[in-house]
Protein backbone atom coordinates (compact mmCIF):
# COMPACT_ATOMS: atom_id res chain seq x y z
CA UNK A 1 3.03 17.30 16.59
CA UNK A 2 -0.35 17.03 18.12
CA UNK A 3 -1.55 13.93 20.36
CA UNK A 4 -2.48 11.21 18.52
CA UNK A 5 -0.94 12.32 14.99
CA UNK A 6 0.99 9.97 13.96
CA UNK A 7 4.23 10.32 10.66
CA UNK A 8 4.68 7.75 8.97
CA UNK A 9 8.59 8.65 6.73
CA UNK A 10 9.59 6.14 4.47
CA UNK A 11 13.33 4.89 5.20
CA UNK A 12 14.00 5.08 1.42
CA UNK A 13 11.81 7.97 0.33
CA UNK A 14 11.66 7.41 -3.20
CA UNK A 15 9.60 4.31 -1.79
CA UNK A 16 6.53 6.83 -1.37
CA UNK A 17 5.92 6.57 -4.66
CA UNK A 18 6.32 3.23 -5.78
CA UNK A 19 4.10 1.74 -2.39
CA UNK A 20 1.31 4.28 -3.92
CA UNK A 21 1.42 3.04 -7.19
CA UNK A 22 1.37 -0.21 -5.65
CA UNK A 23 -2.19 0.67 -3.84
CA UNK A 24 -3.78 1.38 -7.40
CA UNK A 25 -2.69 -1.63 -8.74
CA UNK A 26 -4.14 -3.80 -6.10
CA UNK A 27 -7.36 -1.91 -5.54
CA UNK A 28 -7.55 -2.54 -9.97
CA UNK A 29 -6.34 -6.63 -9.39
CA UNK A 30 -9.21 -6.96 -6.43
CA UNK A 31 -11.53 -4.74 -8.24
CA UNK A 32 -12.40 -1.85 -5.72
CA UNK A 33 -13.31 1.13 -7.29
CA UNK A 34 -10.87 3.57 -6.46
CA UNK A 35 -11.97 7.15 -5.28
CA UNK A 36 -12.11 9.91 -8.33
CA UNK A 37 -10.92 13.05 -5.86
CA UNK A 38 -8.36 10.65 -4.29
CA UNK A 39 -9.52 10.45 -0.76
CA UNK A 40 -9.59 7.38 0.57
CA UNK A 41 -11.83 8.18 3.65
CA UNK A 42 -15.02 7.31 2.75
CA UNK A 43 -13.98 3.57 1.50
CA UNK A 44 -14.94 0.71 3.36
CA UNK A 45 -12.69 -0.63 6.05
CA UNK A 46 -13.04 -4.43 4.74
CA UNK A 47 -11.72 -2.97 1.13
CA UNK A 48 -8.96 -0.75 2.52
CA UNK A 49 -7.96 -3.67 4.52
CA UNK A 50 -7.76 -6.11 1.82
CA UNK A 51 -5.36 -3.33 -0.43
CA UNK A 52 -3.25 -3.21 2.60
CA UNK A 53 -3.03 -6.81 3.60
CA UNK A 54 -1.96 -7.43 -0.60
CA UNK A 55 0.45 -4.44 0.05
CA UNK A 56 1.81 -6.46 2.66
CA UNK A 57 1.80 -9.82 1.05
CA UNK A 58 3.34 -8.43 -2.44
CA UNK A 59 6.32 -6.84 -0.23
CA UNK A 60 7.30 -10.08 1.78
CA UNK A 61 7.41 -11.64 -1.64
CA UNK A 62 9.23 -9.42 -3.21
CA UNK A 63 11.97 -10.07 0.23
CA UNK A 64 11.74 -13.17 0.10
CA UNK A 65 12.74 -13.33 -3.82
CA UNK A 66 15.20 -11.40 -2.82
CA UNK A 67 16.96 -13.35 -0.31
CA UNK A 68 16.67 -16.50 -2.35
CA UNK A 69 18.54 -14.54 -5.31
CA UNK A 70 15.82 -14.58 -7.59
CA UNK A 71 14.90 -11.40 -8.71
């Protein structure tokens, strides 16, 4: 692997997709247009920062329904 490439693997890897699925629904709930060819390069910062800061918030929800039993 070449300096400064960095992998990401999911621990669980059917996770992959479920986490992407995840990013369209956010981007639809916060209304940001999401890219037609699927590269997300060219998006703001600010908007690909706000999907990923929901991510993040959704998933430490989602643990902490969990360990209060309340799925």
């Amino acid at each position: 692997m070449a300096l400064g490439q960095k992998r990401n693997t999911p621990v669980v890897p059917q996770s992959a997709r479920v986490l992407e699925q995840l990013k369209y629904e956010i981007a639809h709930e916060l209304g940001i247009s999401i890219p037609q060819d699927g590269y997300w390069g060219t998006m703001l910062t600010r908007d690909t920062g706000a999907i990923g800061g929901n991510i993040t918030k959704r998933l430490v929800q989602i643990a902490e329904q969990q360990l209060a039993g309340q799925q």
